[in-house]
Each structure stands twice: as structure tokens, then as C-alpha cells.
C-alpha atoms as a PDB file:
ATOM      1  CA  UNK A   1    -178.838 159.569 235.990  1.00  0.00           C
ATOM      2  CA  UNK A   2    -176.756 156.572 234.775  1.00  0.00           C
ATOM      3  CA  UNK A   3    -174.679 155.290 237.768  1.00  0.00           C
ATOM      4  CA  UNK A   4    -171.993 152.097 237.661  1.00  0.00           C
ATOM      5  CA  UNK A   5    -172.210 149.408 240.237  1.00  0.00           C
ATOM      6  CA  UNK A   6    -170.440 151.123 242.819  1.00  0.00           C
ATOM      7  CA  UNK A   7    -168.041 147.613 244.097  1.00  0.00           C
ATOM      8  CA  UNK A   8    -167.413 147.559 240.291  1.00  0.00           C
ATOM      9  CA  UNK A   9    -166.024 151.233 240.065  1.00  0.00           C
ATOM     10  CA  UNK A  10    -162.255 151.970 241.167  1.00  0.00           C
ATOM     11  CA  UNK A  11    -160.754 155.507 242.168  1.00  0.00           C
ATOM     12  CA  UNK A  12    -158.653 155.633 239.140  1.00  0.00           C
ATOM     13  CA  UNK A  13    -162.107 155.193 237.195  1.00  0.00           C
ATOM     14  CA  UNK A  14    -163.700 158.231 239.072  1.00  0.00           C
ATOM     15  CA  UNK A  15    -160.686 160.323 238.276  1.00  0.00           C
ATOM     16  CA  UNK A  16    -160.063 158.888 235.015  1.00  0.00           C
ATOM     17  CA  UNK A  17    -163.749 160.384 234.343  1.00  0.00           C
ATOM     18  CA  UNK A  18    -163.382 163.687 236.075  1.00  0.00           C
ATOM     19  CA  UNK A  19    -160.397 164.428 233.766  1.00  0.00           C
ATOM     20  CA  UNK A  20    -161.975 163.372 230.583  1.00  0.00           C
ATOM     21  CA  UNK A  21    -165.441 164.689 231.444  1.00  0.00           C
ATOM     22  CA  UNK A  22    -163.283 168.174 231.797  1.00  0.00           C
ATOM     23  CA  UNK A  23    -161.341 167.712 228.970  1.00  0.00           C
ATOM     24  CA  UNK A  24    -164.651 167.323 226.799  1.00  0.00           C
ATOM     25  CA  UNK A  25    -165.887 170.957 228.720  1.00  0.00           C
ATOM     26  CA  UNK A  26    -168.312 169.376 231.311  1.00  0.00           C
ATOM     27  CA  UNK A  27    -168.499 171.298 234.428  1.00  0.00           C
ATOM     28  CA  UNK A  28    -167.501 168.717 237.351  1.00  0.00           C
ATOM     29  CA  UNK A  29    -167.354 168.472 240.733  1.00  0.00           C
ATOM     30  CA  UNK A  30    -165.623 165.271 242.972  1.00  0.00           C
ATOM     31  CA  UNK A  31    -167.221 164.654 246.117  1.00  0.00           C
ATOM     32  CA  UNK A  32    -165.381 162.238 248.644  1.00  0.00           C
ATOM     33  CA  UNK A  33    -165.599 160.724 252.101  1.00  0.00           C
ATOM     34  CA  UNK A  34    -163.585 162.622 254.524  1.00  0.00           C
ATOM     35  CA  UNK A  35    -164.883 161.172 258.313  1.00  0.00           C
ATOM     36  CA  UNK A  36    -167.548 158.130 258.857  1.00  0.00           C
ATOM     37  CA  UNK A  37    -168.861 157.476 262.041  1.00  0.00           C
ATOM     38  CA  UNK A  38    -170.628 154.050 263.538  1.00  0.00           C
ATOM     39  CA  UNK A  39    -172.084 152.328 260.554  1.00  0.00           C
ATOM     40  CA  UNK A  40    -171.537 153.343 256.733  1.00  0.00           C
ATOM     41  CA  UNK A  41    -172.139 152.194 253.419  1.00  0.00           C
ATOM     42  CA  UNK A  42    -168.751 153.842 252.149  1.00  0.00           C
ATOM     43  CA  UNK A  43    -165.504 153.792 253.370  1.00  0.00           C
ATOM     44  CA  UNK A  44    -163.625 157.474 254.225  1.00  0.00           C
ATOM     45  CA  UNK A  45    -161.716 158.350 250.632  1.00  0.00           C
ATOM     46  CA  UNK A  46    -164.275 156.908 248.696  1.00  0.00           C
ATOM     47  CA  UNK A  47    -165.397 159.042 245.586  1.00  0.00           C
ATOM     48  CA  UNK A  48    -168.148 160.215 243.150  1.00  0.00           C
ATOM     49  CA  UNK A  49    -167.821 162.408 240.292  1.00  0.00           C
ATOM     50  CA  UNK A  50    -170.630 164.319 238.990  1.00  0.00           C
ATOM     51  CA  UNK A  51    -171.061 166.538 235.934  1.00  0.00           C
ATOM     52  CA  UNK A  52    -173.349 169.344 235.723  1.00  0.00           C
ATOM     53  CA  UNK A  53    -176.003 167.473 234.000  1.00  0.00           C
ATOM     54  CA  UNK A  54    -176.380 165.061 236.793  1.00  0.00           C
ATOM     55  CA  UNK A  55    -174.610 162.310 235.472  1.00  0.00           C
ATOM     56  CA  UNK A  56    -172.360 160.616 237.736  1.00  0.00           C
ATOM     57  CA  UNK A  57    -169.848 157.831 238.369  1.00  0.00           C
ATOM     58  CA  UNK A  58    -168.636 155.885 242.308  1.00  0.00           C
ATOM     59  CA  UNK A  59    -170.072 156.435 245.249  1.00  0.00           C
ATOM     60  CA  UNK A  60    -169.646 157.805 248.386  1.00  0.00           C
ATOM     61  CA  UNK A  61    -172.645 156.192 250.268  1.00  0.00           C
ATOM     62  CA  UNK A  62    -175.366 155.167 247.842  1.00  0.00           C
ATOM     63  CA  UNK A  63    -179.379 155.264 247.706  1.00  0.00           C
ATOM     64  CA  UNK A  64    -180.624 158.728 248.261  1.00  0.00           C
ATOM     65  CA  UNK A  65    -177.599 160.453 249.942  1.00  0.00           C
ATOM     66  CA  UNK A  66    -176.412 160.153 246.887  1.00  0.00           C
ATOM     67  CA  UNK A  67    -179.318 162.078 245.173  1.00  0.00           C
ATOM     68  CA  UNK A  68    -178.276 164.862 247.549  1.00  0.00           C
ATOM     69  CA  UNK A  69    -174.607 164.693 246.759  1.00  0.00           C
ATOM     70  CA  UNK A  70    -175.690 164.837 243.393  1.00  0.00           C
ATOM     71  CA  UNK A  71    -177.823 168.043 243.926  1.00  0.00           C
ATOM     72  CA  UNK A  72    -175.557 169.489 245.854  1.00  0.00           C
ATOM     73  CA  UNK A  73    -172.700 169.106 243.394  1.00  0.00           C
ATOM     74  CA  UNK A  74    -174.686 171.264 241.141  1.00  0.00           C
ATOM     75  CA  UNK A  75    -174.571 173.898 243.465  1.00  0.00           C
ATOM     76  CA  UNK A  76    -170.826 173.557 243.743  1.00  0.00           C
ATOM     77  CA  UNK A  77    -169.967 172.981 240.175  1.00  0.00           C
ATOM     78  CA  UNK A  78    -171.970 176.764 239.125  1.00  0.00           C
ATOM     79  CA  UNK A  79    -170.144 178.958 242.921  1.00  0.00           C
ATOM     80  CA  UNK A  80    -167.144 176.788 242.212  1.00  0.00           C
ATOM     81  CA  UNK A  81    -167.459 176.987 245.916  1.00  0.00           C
ATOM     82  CA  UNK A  82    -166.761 173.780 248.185  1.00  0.00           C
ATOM     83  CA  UNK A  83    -168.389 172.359 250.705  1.00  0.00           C
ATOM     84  CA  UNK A  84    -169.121 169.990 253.546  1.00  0.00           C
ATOM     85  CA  UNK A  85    -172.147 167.730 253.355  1.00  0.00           C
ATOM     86  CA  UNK A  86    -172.788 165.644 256.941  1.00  0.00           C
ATOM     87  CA  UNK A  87    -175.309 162.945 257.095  1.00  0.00           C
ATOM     88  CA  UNK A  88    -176.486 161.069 260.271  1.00  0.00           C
ATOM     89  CA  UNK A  89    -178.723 159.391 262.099  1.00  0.00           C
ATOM     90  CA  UNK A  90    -179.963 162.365 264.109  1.00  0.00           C
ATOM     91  CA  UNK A  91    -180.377 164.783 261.509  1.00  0.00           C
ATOM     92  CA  UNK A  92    -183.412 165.522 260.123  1.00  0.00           C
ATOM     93  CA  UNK A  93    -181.820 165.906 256.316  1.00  0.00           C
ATOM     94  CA  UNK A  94    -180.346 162.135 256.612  1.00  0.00           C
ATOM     95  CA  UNK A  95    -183.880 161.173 257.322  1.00  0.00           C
ATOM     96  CA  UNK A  96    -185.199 162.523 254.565  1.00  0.00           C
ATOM     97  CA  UNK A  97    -182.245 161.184 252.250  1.00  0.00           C
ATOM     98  CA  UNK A  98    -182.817 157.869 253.586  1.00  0.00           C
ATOM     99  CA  UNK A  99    -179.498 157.646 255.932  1.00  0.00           C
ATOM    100  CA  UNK A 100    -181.182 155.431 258.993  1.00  0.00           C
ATOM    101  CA  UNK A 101    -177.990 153.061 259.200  1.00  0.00           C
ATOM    102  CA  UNK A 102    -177.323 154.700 262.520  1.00  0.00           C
ATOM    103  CA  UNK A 103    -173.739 155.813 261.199  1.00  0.00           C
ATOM    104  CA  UNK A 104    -172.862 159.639 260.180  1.00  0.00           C
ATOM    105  CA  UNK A 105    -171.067 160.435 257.092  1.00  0.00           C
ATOM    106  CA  UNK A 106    -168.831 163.817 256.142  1.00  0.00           C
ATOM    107  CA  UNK A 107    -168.640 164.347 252.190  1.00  0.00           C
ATOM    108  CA  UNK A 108    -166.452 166.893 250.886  1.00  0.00           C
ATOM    109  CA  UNK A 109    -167.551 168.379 247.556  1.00  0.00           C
ATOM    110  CA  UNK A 110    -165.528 170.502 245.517  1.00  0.00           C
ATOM    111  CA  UNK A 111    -165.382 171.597 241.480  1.00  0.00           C
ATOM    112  CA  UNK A 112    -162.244 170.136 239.322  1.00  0.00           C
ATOM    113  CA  UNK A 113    -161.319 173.143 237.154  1.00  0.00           C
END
């Protein structure tokens, strides 16, 4: 999964990707930061595009919740159904994805037809 430096990646390079990654008949999916709470990696409105092979380009918080955006995404990009991913602190998925910051993220994920 190749992956940018995310402080090096703008949000006209994440859409800039979505649209030619659909123009060249990827499935993709855009995932962003709707809500943080306490500490986070990511600021709310910050994006990741992903393409139905994996590959993917931003960020929305980094290390493994990423991964799980990722995986998600799949999901998402074969329904074409959204959805709402929440990590925290106190669930027992953001411990697993490595989200021990103490802060709580919302990430909406949704296909780009």
C-alpha cells in the first residue's frame, strides 16, 4: 500500500487523485474527518482517498486506523454504501487499531461515482 507523507499531501492532491483514479475506472472511495475529540493526529476535514486495490493517498489519522479506513473503504467502494467509522480511547476496535492517544475520531467514508 504506497502512502505519501501525509504533512506533504494537500486536499486538492486527494481530490485531484480521486478524480483521476475514477477517470482511469478505479473504484474509489474518500474518507474524511467529520468530529475529533481530546487528542488527534488529524484535524476534522482532513482526507484519504482509497481505490479498491488498497492503494491510497492523505490521511485522516495515520498508523493503523488507517489500515482500517483502508479496509473499510473496500467495503464501501463494492455496497457503494457510506458509512461512519468512530475511533476512541474506550473502544475496544481503537485498541486494536492502535488509537491510545486518548482522543476519539469520526471518519466518514463514502464511494466517488
Amino acid at each position: 500500500m504506497p502512502m505519501s507523507d501525509a504533512m506533504d499531501v494537500t486536499e486538492s492532491d486527494v481530490l485531484a487523485a480521486a478524480e483521476r483514479w475514477r477517470r482511469e475506472g478505479r473504484g474509489v472511495a474518500l474518507a474524511t474527518v467529520l468530529e475529533t475529540w481530546g487528542s488527534a493526529p488529524r484535524p476534522v476535514g482532513s482526507r484519504l482517498v482509497i481505490d479498491a486495490d488498497g492503494n491510497f493517498l492523505g490521511s485522516v489519522s495515520g498508523g493503523c486506523v488507517e489500515g482500517a479506513v483502508v479496509g473499510e473503504a473496500a467495503d464501501v467502494i463494492a455496497s457503494g454504501v457510506p458509512r461512519t467509522l468512530e475511533f476512541g480511547v474506550a473502544d475496544e476496535a481503537a485498541w486494536k487499531v492502535g488509537l491510545s492517544c486518548g482522543g476519539k475520531i469520526a471518519v466518514f467514508v463514502e464511494r466517488v461515482d
